[in-house]
C-alpha atoms as a PDB file:
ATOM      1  CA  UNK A   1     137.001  97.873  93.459  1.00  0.00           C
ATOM      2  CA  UNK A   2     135.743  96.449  90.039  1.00  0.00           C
ATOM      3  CA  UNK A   3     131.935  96.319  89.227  1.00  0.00           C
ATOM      4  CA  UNK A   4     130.939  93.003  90.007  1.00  0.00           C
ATOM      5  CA  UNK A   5     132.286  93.211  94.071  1.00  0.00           C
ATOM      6  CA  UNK A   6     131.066  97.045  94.120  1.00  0.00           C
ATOM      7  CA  UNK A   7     127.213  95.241  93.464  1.00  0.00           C
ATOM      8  CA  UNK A   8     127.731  92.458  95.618  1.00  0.00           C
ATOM      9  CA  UNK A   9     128.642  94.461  98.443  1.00  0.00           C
ATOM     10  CA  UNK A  10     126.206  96.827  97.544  1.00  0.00           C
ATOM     11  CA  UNK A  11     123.677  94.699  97.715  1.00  0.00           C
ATOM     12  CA  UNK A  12     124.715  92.663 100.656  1.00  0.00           C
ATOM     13  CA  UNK A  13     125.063  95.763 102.508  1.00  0.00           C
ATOM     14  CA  UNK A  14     121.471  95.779 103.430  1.00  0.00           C
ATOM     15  CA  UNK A  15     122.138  92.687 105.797  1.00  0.00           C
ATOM     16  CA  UNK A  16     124.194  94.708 108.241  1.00  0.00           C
ATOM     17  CA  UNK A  17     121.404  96.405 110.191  1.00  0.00           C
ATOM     18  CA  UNK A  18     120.321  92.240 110.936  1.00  0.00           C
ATOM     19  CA  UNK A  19     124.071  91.168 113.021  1.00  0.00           C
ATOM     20  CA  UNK A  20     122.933  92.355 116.297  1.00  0.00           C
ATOM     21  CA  UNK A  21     124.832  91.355 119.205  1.00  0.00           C
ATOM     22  CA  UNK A  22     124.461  88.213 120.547  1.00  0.00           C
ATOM     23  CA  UNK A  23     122.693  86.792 116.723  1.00  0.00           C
ATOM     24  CA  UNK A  24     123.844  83.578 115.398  1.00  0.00           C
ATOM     25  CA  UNK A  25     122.184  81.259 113.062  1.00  0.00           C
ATOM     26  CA  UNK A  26     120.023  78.497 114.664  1.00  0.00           C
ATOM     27  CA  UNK A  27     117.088  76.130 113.537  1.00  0.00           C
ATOM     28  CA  UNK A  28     113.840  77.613 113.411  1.00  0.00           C
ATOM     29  CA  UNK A  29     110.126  77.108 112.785  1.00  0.00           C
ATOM     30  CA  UNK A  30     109.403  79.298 109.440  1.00  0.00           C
ATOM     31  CA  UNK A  31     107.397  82.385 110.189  1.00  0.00           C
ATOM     32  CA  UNK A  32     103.677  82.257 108.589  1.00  0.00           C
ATOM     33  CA  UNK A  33     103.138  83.171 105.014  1.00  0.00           C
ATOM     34  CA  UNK A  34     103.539  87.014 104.326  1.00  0.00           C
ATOM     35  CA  UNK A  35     100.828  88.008 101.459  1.00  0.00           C
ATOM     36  CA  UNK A  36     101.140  91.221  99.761  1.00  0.00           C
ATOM     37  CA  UNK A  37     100.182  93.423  96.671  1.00  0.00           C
ATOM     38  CA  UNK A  38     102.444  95.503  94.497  1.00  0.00           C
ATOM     39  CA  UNK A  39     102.018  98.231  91.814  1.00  0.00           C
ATOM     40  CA  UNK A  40     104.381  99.539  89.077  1.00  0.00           C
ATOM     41  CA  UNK A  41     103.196 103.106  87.927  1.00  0.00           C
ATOM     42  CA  UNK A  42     104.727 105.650  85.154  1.00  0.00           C
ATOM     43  CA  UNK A  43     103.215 108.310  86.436  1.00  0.00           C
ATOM     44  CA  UNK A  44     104.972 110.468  83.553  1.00  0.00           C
ATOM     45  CA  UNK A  45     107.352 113.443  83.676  1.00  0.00           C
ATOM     46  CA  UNK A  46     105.538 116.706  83.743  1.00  0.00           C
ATOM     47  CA  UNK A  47     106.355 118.649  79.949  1.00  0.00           C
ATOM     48  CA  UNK A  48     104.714 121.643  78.821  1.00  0.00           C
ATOM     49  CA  UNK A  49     102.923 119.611  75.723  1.00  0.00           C
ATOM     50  CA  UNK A  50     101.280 117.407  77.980  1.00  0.00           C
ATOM     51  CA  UNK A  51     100.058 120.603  79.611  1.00  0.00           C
ATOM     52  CA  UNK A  52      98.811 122.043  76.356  1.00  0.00           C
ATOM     53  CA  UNK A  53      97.319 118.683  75.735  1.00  0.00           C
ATOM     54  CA  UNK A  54      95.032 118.760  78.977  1.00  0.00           C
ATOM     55  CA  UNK A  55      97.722 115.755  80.114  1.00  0.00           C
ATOM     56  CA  UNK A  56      99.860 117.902  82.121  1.00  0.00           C
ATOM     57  CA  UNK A  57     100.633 116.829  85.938  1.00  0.00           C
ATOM     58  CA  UNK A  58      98.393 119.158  87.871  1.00  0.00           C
ATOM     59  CA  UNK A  59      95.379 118.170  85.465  1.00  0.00           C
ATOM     60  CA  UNK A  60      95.793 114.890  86.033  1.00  0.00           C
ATOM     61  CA  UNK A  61      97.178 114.025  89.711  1.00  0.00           C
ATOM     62  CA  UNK A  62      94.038 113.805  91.885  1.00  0.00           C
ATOM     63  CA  UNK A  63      92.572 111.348  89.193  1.00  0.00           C
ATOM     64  CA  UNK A  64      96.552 109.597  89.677  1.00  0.00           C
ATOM     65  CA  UNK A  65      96.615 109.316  92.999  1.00  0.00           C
ATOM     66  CA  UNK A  66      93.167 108.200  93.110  1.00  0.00           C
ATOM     67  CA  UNK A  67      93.642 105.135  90.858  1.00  0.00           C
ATOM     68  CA  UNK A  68      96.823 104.369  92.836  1.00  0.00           C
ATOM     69  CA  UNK A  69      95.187 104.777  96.203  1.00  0.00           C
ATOM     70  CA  UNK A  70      92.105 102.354  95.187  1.00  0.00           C
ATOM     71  CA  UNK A  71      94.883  99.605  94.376  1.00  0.00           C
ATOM     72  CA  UNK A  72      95.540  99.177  98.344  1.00  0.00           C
ATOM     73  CA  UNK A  73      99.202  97.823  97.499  1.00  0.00           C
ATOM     74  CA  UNK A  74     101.453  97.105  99.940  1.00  0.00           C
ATOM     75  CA  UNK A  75     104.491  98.317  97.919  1.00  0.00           C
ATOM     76  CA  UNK A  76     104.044 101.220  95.174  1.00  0.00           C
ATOM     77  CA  UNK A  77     106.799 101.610  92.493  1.00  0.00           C
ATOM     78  CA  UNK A  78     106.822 104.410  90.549  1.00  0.00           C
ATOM     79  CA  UNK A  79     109.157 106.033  87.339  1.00  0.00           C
ATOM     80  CA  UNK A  80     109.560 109.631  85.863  1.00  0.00           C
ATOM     81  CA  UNK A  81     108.728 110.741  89.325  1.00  0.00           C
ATOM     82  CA  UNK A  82     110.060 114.018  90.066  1.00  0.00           C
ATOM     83  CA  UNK A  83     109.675 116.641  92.979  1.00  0.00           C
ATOM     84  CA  UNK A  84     106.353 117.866  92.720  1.00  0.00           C
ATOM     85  CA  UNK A  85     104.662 113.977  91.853  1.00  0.00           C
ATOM     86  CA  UNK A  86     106.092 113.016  94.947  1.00  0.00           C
ATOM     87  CA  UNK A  87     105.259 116.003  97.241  1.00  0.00           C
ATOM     88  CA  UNK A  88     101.634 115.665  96.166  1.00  0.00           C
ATOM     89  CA  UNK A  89     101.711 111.548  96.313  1.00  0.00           C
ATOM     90  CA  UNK A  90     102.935 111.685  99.695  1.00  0.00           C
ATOM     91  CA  UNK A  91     100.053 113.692 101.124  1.00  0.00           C
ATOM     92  CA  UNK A  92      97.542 111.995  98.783  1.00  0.00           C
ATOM     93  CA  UNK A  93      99.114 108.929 100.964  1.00  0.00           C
ATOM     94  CA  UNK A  94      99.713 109.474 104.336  1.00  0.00           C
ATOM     95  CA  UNK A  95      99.994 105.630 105.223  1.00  0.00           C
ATOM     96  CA  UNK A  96     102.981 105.266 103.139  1.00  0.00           C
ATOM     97  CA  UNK A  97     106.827 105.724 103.636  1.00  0.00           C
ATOM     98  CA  UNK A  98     108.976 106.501 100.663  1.00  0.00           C
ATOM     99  CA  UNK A  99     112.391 106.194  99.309  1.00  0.00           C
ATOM    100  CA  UNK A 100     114.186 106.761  95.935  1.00  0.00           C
ATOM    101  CA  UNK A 101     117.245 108.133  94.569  1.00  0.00           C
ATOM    102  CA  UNK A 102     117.871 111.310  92.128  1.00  0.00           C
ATOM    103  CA  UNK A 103     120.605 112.343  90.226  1.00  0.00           C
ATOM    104  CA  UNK A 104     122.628 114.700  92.123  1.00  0.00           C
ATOM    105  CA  UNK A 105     122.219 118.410  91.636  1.00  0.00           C
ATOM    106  CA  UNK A 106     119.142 117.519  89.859  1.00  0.00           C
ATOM    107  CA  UNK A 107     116.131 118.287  92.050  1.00  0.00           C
ATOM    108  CA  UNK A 108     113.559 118.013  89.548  1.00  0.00           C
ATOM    109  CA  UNK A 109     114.660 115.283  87.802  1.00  0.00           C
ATOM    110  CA  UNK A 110     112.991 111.581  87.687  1.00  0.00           C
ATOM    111  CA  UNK A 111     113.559 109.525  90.744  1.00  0.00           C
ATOM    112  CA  UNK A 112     112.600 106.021  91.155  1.00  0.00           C
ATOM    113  CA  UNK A 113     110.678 106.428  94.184  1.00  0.00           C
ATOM    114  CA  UNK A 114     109.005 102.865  96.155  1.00  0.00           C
ATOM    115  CA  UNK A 115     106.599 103.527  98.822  1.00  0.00           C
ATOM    116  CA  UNK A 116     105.853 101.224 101.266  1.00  0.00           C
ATOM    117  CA  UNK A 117     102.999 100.666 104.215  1.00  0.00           C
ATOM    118  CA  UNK A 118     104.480 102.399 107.046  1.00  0.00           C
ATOM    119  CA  UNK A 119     101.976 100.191 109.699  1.00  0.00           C
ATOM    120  CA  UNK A 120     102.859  96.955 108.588  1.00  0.00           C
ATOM    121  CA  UNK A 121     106.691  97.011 107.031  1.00  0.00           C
ATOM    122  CA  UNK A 122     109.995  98.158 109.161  1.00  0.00           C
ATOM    123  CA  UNK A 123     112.653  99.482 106.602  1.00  0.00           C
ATOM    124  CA  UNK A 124     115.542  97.364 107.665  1.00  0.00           C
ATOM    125  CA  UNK A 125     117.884  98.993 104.805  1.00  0.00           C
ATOM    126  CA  UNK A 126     117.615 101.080 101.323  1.00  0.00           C
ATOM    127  CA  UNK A 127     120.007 101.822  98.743  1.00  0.00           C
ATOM    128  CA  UNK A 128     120.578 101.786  94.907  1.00  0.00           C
ATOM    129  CA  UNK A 129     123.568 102.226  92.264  1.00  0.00           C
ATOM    130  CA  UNK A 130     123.775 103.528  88.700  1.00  0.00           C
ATOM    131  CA  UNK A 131     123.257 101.563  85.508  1.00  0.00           C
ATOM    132  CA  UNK A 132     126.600 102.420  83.985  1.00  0.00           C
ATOM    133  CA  UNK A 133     130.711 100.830  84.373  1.00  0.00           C
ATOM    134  CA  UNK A 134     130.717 103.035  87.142  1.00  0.00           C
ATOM    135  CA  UNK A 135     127.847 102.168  89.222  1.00  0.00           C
ATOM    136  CA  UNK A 136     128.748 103.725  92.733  1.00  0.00           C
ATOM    137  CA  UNK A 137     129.107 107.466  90.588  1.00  0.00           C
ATOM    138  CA  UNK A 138     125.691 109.260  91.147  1.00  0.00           C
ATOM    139  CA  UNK A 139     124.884 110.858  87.672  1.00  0.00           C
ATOM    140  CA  UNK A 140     127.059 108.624  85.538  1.00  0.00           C
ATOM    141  CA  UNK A 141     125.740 106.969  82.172  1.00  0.00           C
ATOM    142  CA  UNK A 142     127.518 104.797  79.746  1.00  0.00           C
ATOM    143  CA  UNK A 143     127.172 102.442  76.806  1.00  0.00           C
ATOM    144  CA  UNK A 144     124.212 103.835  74.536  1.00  0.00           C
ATOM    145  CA  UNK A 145     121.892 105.196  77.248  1.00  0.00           C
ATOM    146  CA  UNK A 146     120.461 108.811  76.215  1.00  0.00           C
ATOM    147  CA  UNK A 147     119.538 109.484  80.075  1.00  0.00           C
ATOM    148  CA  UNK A 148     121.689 108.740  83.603  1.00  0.00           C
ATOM    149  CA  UNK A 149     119.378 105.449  85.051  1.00  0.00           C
ATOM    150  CA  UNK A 150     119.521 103.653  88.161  1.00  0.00           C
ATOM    151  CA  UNK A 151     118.180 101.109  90.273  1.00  0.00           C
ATOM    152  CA  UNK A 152     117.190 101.799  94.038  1.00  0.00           C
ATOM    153  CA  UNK A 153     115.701  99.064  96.722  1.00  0.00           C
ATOM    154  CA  UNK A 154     114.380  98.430 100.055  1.00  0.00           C
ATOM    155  CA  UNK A 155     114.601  95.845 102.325  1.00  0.00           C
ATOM    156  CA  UNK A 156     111.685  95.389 104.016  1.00  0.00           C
ATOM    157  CA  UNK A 157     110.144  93.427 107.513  1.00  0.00           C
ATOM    158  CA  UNK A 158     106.278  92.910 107.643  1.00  0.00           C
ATOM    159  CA  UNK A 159     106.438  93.839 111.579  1.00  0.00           C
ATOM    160  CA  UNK A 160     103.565  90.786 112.346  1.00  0.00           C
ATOM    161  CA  UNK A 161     105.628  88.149 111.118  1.00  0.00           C
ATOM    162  CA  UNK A 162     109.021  88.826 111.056  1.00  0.00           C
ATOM    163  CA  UNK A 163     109.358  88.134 107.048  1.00  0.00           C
ATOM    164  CA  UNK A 164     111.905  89.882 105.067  1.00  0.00           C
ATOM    165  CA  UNK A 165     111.823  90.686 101.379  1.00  0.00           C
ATOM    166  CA  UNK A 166     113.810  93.082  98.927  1.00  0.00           C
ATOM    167  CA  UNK A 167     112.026  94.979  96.416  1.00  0.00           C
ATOM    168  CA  UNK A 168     113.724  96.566  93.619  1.00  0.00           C
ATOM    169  CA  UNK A 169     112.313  99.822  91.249  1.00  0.00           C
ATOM    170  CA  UNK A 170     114.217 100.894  88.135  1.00  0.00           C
ATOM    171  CA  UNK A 171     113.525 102.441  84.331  1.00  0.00           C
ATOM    172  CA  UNK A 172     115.807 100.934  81.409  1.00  0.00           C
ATOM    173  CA  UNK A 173     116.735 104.026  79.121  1.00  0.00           C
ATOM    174  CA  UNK A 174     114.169 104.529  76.123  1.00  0.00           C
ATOM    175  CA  UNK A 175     116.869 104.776  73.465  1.00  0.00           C
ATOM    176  CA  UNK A 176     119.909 102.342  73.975  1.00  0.00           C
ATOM    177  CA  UNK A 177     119.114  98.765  73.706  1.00  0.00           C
ATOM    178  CA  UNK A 178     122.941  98.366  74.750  1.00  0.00           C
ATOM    179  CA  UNK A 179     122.077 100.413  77.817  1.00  0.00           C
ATOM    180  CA  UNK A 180     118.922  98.096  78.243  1.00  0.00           C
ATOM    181  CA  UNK A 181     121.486  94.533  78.372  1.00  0.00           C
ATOM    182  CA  UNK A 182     123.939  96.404  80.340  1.00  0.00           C
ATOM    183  CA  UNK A 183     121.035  97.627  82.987  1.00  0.00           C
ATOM    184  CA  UNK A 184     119.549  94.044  83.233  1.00  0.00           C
ATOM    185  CA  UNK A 185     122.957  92.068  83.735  1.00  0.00           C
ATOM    186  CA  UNK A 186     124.158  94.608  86.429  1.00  0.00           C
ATOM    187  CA  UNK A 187     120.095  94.021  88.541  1.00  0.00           C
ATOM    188  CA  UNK A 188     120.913  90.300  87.636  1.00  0.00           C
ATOM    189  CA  UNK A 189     124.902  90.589  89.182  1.00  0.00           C
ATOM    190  CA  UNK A 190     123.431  92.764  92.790  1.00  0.00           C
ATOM    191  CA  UNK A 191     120.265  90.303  93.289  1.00  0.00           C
ATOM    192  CA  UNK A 192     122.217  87.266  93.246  1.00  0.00           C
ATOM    193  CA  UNK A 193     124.207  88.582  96.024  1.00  0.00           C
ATOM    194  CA  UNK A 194     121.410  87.460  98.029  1.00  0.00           C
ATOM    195  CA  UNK A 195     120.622  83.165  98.327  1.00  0.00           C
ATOM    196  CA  UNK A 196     118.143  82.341  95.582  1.00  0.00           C
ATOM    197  CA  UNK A 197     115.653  81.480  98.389  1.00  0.00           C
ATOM    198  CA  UNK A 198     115.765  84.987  98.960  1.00  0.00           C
ATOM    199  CA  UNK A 199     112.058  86.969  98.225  1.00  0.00           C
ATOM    200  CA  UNK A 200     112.738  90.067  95.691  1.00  0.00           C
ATOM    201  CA  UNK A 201     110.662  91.885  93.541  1.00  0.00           C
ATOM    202  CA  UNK A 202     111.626  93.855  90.430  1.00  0.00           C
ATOM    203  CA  UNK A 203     109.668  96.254  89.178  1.00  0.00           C
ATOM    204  CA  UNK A 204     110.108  99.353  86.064  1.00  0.00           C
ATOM    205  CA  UNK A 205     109.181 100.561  82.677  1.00  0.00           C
ATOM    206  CA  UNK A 206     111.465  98.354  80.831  1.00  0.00           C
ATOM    207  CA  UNK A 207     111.195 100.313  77.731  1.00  0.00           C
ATOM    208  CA  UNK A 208     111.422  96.339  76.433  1.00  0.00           C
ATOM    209  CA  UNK A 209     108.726  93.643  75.647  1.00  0.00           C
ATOM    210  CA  UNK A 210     109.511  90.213  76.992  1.00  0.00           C
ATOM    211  CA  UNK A 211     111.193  89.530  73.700  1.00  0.00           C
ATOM    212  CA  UNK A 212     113.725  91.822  74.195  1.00  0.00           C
ATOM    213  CA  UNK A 213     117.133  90.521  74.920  1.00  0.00           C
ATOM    214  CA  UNK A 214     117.185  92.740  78.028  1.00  0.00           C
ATOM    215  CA  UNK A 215     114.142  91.059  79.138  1.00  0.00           C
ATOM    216  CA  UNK A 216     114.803  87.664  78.144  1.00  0.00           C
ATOM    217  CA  UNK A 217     118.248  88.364  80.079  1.00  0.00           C
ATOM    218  CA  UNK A 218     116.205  88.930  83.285  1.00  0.00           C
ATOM    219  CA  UNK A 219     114.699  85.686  83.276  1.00  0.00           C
ATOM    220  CA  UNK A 220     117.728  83.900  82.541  1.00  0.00           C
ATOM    221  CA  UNK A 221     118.717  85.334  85.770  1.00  0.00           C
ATOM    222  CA  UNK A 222     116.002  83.929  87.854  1.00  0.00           C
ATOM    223  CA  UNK A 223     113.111  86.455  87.449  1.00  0.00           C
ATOM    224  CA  UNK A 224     109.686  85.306  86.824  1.00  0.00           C
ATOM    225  CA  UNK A 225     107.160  87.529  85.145  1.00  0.00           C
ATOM    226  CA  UNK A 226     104.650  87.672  87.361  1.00  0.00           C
ATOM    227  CA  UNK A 227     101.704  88.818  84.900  1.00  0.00           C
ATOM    228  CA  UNK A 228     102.965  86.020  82.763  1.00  0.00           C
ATOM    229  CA  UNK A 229     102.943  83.149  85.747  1.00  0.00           C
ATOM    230  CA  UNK A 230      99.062  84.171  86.273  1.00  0.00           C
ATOM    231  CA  UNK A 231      97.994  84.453  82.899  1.00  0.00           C
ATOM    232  CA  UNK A 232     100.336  82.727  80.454  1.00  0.00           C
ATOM    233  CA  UNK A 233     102.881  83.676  77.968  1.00  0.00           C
ATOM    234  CA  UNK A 234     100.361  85.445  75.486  1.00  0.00           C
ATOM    235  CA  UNK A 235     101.593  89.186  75.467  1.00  0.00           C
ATOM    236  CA  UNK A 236      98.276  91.252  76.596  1.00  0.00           C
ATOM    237  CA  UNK A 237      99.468  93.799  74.587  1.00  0.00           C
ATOM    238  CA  UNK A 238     101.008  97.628  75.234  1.00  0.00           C
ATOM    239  CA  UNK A 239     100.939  99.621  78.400  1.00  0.00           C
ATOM    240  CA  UNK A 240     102.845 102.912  77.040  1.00  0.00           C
ATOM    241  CA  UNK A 241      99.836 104.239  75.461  1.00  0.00           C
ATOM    242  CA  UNK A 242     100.689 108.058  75.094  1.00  0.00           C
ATOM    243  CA  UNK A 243      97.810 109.417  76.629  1.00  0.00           C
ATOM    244  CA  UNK A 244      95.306 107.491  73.936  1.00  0.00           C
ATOM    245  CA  UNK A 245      94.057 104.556  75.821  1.00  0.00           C
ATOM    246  CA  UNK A 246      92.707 101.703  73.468  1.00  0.00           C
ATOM    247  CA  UNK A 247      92.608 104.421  70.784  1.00  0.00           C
ATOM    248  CA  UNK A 248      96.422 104.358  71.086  1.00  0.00           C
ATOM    249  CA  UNK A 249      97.749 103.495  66.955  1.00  0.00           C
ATOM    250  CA  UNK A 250     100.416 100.959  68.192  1.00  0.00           C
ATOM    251  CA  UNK A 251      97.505  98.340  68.253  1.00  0.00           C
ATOM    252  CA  UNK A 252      97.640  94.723  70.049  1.00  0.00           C
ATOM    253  CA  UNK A 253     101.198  93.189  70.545  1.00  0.00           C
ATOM    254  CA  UNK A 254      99.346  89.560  69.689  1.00  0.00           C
ATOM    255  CA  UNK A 255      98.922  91.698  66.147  1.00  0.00           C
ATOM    256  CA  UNK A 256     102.819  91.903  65.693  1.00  0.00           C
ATOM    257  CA  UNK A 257     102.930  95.868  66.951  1.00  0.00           C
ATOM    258  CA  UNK A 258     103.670  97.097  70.449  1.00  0.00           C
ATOM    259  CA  UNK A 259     103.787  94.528  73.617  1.00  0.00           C
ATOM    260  CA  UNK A 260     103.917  95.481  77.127  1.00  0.00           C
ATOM    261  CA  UNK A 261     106.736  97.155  78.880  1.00  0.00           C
ATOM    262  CA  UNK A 262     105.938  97.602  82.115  1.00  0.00           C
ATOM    263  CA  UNK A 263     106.645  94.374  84.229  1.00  0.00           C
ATOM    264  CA  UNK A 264     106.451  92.994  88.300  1.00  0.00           C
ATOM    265  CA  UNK A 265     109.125  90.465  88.473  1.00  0.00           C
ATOM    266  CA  UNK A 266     109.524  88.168  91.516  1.00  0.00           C
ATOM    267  CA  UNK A 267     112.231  85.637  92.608  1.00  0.00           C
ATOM    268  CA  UNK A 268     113.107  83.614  95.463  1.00  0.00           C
ATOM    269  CA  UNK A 269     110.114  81.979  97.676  1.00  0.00           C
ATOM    270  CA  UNK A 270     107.490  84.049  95.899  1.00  0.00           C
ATOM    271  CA  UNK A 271     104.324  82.538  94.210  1.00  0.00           C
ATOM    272  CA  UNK A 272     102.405  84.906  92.194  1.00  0.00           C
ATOM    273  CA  UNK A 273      98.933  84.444  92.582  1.00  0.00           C
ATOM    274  CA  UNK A 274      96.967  87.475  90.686  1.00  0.00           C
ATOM    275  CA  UNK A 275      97.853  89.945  88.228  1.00  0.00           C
ATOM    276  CA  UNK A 276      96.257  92.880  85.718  1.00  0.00           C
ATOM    277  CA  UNK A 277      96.921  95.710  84.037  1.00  0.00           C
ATOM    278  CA  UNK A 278      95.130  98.894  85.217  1.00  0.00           C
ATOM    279  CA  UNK A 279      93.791 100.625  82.621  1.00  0.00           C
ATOM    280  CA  UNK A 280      91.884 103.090  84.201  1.00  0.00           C
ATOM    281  CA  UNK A 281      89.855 106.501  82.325  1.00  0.00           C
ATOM    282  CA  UNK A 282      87.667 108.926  83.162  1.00  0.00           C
ATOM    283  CA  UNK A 283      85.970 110.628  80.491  1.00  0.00           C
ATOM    284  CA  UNK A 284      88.775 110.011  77.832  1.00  0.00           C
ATOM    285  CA  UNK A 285      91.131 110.864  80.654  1.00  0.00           C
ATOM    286  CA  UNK A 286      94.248 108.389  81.807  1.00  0.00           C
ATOM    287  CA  UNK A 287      96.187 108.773  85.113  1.00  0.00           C
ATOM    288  CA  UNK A 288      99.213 108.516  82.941  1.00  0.00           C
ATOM    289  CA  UNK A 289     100.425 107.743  79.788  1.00  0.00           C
ATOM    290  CA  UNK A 290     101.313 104.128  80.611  1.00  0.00           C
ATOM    291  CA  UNK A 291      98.888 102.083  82.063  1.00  0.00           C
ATOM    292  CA  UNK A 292     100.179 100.299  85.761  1.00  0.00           C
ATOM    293  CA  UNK A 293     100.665  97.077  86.730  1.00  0.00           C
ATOM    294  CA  UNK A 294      99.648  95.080  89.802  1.00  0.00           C
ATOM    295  CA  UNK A 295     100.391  92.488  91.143  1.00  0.00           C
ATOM    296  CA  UNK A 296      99.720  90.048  94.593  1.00  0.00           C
ATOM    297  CA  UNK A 297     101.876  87.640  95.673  1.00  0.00           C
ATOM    298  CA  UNK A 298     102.735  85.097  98.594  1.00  0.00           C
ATOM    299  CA  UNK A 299     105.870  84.428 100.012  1.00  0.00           C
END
């Protein structure tokens, strides 16, 4: 099986749970409007220097799950997310199912893990593949990519209404921009498996600004930045801010230096309609050292 049918079958897999007996297509009235809020969130790998900093994981993760609990998103995607992030998150969130994939062996290593509102979505399907030429090997890397990446989704029912969407979570590799392309066209080959009509969501730390051929890539695919559909094409500047906040030396991207790299792309019948970066503090303390990204959205 060669790449491109592996992620279209991958990705069309998540229609099986639908063919029920007795289903066949007929002519219906549309379903009301399904309105719903997502986050992306680096909540950062836990490293001893962060610890020694006052940054570390357990210094930081009631103020983190605070700020992501005060959102009141339907859909939370988060990166560098390893065992004990999500073992506290979970309890910090009751309400919330979860789902992500991890490299195997690998128990404390990043996961891309999306939560979801338990009361008001049914998890019709999940599933993911690796960013590399051979996407259906867990662990496997290729191209210029320092670190094994992946991309994992869930399909999703809001149980009132009946409406379906797929949401997707990944993190592009902070080293190859080879690795980056690669990444974006194999998302762009598994979500067009699906009609464009089809509601998705893509969120990640990009480790790219929307200048980035990886990025630009993306919306040559269909993807609509959905910061960018609010607000306009003016980069508001970076969201990696290493712990610093506004204090953090890589300045404004509208002054030439760092942009923002953390993005909540849509597709299909979905019509942004707000969007902001969180840049949340408490007494010269961050939640992370990116600052998340929100966004609602109607399909």
């Amino acid at each position: 099986m060669n790449r491109r049918t592996f992620l279209r079958q991958a990705a069309l897999a998540g229609c099986l749970p639908l063919l029920r007996p007795g289903y066949a297509l007929a002519a219906a009235a549309p379903p009301a409007g399904l309105t719903l809020k997502i986050i992306t969130c680096n909540i950062r790998v836990d490293v001893p220097e962060d610890k020694r900093a006052g940054d570390g994981w357990a210094q930081r993760r009631e103020f983190c799950a605070e700020v992501i609990r005060n959102q009141r998103a339907d859909v939370i995607c988060l990166q560098e997310c390893q065992h004990a992030h999500i073992t506290f998150l979970r309890a910090q969130l009751p309400q919330y199912d979860a789902y992500g994939l991890a490299n195997p062996g690998l128990l404390y290593h990043p996961i891309n893990s999306i939560l979801f509102r338990r009361e008001r979505f049914e998890l019709i399907s999940a599933g993911g593949f690796w960013l590399s030429t051979t996407p259906h090997v867990a662990g496997s890397k290729s191209w210029d990519s320092h670190s094994a990446r992946f991309a994992n989704w869930v399909q999703l029912r809001e149980r009132a209404t009946g409406r379906e969407f797929r949401s997707w979570n990944t993190h592009l590799d902070h080293i190859g921009q080879t690795a980056r392309e690669k990444g974006a066209e194999l998302i762009n080959q598994a979500c067009q498996a699906y009609p464009k009509e089809y509601p998705q969501f893509l969120t990640a730390d990009f480790n790219a600004g929307a200048r980035n051929p990886a990025i630009m890539a993306l919306k040559a695919g269909g993807w609509t930045d959905t910061y960018e559909a609010v607000h306009g094409s003016q980069d508001p500047g970076f969201t990696f801010h290493a712990f610093k906040g506004a204090q953090y030396p890589g300045g404004t991207a509208n002054g030439g230096l760092k942009p923002k790299i953390d993005f909540v792309f849509c597709r299909g019948t979905v019509k942004p309609t707000a969007a902001a970066i969180l840049r949340d503090s408490r007494e010269g303390r961050y939640p992370s050292d990116h600052y998340f990204v929100a966004a609602e959205a109607t399909l």
